[in-house]
Protein backbone atom coordinates (compact mmCIF):
# COMPACT_ATOMS: atom_id res chain seq x y z
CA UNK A 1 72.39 -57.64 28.80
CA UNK A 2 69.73 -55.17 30.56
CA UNK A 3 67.47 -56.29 27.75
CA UNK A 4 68.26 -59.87 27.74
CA UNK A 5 67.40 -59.61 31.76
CA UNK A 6 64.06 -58.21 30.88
CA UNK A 7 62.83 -60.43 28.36
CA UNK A 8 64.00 -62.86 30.79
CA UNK A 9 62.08 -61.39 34.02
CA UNK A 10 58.73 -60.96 31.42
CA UNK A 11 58.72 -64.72 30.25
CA UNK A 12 59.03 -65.55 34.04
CA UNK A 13 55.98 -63.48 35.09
CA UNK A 14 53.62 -63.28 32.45
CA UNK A 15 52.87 -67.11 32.78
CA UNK A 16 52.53 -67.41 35.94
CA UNK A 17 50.62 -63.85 36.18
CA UNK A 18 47.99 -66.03 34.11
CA UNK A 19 48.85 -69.10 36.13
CA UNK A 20 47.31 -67.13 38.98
CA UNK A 21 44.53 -65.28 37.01
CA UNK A 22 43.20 -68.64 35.72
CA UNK A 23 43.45 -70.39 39.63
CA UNK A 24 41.77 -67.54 41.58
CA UNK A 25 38.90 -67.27 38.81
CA UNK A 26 38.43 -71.24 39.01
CA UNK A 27 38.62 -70.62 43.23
CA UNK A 28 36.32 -67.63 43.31
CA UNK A 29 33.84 -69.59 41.26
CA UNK A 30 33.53 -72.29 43.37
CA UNK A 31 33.22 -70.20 46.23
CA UNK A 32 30.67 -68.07 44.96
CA UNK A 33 28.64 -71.36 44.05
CA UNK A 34 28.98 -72.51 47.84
CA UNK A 35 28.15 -69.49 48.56
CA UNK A 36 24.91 -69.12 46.83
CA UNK A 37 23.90 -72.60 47.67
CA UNK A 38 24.54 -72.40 51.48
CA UNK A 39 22.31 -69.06 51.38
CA UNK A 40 19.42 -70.51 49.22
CA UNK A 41 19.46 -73.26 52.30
CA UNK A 42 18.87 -70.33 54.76
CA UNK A 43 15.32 -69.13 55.88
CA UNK A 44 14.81 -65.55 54.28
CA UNK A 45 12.53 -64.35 51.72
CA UNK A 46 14.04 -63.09 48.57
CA UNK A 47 15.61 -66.78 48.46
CA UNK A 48 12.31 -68.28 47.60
CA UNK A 49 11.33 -68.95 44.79
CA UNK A 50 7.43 -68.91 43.09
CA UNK A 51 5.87 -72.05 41.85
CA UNK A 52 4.96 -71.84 38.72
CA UNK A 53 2.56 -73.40 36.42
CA UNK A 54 2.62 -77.48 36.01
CA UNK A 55 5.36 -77.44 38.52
CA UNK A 56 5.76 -80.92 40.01
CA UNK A 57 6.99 -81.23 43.18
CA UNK A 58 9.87 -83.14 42.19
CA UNK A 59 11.03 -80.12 40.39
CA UNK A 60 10.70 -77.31 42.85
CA UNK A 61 14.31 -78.45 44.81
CA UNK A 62 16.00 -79.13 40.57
CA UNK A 63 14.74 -75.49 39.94
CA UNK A 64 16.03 -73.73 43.64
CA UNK A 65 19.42 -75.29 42.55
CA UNK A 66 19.76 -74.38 39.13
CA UNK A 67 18.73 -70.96 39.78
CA UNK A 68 21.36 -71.00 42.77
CA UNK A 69 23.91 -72.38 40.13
CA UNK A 70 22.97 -69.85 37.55
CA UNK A 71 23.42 -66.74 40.27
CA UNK A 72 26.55 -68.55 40.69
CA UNK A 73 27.68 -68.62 37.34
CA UNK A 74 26.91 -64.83 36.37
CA UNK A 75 28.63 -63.76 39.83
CA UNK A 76 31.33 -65.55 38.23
CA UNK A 77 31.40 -63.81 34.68
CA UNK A 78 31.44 -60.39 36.49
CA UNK A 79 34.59 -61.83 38.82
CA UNK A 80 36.50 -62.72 35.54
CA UNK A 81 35.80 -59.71 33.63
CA UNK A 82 37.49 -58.09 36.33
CA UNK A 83 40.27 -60.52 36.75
CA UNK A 84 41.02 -60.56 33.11
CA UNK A 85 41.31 -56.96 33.55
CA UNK A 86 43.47 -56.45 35.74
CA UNK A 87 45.48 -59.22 34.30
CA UNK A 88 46.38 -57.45 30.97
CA UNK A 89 46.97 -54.18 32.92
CA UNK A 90 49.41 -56.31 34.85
CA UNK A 91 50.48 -57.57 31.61
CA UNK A 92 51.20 -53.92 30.20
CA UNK A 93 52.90 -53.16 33.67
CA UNK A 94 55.33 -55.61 32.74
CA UNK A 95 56.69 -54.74 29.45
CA UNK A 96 57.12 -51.67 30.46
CA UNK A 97 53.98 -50.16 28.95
CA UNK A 98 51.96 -47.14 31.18
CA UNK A 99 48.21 -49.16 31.16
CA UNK A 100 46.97 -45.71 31.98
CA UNK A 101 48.88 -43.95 28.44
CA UNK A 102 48.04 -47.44 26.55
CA UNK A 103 44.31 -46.78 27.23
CA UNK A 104 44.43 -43.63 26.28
CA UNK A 105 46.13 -44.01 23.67
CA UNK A 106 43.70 -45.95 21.72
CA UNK A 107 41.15 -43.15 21.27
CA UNK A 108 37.62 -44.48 19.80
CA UNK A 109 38.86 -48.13 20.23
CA UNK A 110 39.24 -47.44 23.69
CA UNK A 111 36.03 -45.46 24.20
CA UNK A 112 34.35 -47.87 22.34
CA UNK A 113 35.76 -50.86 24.53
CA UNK A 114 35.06 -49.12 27.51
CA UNK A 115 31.36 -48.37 26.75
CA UNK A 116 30.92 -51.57 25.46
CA UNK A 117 32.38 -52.83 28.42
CA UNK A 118 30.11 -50.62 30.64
CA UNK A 119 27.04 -52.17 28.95
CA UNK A 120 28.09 -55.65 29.55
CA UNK A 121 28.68 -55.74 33.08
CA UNK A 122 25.26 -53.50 33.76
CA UNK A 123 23.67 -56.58 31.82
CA UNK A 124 25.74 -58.91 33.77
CA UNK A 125 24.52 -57.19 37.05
CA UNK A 126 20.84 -56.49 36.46
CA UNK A 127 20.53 -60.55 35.19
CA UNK A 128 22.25 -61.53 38.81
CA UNK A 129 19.43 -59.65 40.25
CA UNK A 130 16.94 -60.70 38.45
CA UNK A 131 17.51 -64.67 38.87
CA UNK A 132 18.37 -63.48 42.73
CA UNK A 133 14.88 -61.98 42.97
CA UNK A 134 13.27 -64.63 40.87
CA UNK A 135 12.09 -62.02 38.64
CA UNK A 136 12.03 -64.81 35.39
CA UNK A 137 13.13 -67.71 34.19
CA UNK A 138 13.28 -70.35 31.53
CA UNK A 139 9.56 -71.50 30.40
CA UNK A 140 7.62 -68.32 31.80
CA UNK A 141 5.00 -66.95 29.85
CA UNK A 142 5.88 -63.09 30.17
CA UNK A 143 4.78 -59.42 28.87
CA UNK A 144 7.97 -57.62 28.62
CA UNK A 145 8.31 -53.63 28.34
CA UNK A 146 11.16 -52.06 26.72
CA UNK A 147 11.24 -48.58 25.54
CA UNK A 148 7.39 -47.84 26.02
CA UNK A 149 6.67 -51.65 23.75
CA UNK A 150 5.56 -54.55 25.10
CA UNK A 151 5.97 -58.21 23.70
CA UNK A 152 4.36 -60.95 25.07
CA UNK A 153 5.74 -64.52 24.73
CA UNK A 154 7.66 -67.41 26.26
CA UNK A 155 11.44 -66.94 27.67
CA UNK A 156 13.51 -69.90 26.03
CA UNK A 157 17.01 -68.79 27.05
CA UNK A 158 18.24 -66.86 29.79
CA UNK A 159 21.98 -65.83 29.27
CA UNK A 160 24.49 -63.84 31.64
CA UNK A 161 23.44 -60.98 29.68
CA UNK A 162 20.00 -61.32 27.79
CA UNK A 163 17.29 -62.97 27.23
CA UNK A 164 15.72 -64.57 24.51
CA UNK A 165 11.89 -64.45 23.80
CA UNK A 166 9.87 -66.18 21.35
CA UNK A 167 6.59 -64.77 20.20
CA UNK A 168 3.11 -66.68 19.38
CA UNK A 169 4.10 -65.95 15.85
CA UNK A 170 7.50 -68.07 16.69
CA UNK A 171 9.55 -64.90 16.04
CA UNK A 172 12.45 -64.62 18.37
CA UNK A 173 13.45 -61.28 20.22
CA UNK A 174 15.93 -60.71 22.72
CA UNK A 175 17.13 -57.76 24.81
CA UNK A 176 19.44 -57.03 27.71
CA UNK A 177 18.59 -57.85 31.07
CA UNK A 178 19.43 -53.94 32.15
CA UNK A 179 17.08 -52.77 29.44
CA UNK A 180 14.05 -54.05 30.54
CA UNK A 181 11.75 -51.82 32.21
CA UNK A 182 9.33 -54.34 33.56
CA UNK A 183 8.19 -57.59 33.38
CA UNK A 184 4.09 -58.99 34.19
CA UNK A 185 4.83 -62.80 34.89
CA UNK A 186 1.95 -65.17 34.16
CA UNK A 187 3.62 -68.50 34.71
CA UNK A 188 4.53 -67.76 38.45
CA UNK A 189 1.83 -68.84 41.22
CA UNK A 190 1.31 -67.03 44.65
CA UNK A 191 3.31 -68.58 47.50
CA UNK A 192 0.58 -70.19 49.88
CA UNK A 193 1.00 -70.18 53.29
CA UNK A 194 -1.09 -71.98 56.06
CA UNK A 195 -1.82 -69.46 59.63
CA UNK A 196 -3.02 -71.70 62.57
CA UNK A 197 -5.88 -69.55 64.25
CA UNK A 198 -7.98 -70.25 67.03
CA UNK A 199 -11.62 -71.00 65.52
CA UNK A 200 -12.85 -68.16 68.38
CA UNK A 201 -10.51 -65.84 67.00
CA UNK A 202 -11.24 -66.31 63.54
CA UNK A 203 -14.70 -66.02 64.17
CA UNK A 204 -14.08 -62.41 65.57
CA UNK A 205 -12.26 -61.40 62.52
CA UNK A 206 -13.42 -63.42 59.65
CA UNK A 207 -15.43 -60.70 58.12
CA UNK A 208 -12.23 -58.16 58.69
CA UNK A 209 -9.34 -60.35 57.94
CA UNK A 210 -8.68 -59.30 54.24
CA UNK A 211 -8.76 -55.67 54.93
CA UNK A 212 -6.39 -56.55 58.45
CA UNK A 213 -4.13 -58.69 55.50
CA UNK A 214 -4.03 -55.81 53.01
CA UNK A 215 -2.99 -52.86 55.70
CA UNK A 216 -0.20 -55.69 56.60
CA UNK A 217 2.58 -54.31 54.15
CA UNK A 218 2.80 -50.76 56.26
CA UNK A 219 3.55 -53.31 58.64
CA UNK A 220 7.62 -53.58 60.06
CA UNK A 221 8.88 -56.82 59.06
CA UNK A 222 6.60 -57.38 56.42
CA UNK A 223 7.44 -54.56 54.00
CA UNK A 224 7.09 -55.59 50.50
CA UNK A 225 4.76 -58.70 50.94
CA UNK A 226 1.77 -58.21 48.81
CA UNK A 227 -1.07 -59.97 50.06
CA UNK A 228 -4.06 -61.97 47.65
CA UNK A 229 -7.48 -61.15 49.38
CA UNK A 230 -9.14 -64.50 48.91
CA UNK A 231 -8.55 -66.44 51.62
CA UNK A 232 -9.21 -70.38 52.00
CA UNK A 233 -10.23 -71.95 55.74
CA UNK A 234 -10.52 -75.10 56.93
CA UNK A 235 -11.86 -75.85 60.55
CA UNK A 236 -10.31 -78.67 62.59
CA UNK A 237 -12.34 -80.29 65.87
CA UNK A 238 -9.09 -79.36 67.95
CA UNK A 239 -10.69 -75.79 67.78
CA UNK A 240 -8.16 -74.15 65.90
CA UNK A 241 -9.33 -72.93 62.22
CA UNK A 242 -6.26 -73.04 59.22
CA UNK A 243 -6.33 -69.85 57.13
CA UNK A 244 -4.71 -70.07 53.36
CA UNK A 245 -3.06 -66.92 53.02
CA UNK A 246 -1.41 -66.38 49.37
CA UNK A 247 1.72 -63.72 48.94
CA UNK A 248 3.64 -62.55 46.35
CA UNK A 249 6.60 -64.34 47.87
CA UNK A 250 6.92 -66.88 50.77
CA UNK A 251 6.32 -65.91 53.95
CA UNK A 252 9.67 -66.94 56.62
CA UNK A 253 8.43 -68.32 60.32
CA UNK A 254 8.50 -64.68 61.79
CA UNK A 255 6.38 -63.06 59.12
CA UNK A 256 4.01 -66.10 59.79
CA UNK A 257 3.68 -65.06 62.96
CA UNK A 258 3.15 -61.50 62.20
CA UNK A 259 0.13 -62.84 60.14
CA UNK A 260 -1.23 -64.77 62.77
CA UNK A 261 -1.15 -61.71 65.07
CA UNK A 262 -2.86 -59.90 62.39
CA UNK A 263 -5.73 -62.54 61.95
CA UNK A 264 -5.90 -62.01 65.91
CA UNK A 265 -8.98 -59.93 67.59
CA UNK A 266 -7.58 -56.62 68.80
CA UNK A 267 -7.08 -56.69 72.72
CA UNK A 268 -7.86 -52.96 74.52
């Protein structure tokens, strides 16, 4: 009767143990997507993403929402790994089977698992910070070093995990996002941003501006913004001169305005 109680209480629970498993991963999805998508909308740098080459402008908003979408989507992978999980441990619970003596139990299938396993979500993780940073994407002509090689070619998949590349040759070759050591990016353009100086100001510092530009990275709030040293200018009969300044990401309204203060005559 015990046993018939059991079998009972296990029928019961399993389903709707996956019942629940299946509704939070379909909730924490869409979250995560809202999520994304409501901070790609925010000012902030590390949200903006490069031009590239034969971008149209009709494509830059497509892009900023597929890449949000794709963020979205590996956040999600790593979410149900761990859901799944902790569903089958939950599982074990319930028939009565120690998760922590099942695991252990299975000797080289478990190490294996778990390694495998390990890889996986390192892959998963590195690839969420790579579309997050805007590192690569699908179409870039890239040099990619692995393991002291590099390959050169064009990116024609991006998965949670890897990446494929195809070489000139049209050979394909893929590798883990995790395993990459570093990546030289040819498709992506410098962000270009427009400083409104006074044409008296300028004047003072025309000569000086690209050193004043290339001293700004020490600079606090503009740590990590790599600055191009030709600079375009355009004078307007208001009296105020627009410099071109080109980044290696986009500049947000207060880092503007640390520019303009650096493309400012020093006051004693």
């Amino acid at each position: 009767m015990r046993n018939l109680t059991t079998l009972i209480e296990v029928g019961l629970l399993v389903p709707s143990a996956l019942f629940l498993a299946w509704t939070a991963r379909r909730l924490i999805r869409a979250l995560t997507r809202r999520a994304v998508r409501r901070a790609q909308e925010r000012p902030g740098t590390w949200r903006g993403r490069l031009r590239r080459l034969n971008d149209l402008d009709s494509e830059v908003e497509v892009r900023k929402r597929q890449r949000a979408d794709a963020a979205a989507r590996m956040l999600g992978h790593f979410v149900t790994g761990l859901i799944l999980v902790g569903a089958g441990l939950f599982g074990l619970h319930l028939v009565g089977v120690d998760p922590v003596y099942a695991i252990s139990s299975a000797g080289f299938v478990g190490l294996a698992i778990a390694l495998s396993g390990q890889d996986l979500i390192k892959n998963l993780l590195a690839g969420t910070t790579a579309i997050l940073e805007d590192r690569y994407a699908v179409g870039d002509q890239v040099t990619i070093a692995l393991g002291g090689n590099a390959v050169d070619g064009t990116i024609d998949l991006m998965g949670p995990a890897s990446i494929r590349l195809r070489t000139e040759t049209g050979a394909t070759w893929h590798a883990g996002h995790s395993a990459i050591d570093s990546v030289t990016n040819y498709s992506q353009l410098a962000s270009s941003s427009e400083i409104a100086v006074p044409t008296t100001e300028w004047n003072d510092v025309e000569d000086d501006a690209a050193r004043r530009l290339a001293t700004a990275s020490n600079d606090v709030g503009l740590t990590g913004v790599i600055f191009l040293p030709d600079l375009a200018t355009q004078e307007h009969p208001a009296g105020v001169t627009t410099v071109t300044v080109r980044s290696n990401r986009p500049l947000s309204a207060d880092q503007q305005q640390l520019v303009r203060e650096r493309l400012r005559p020093e006051t004693s």
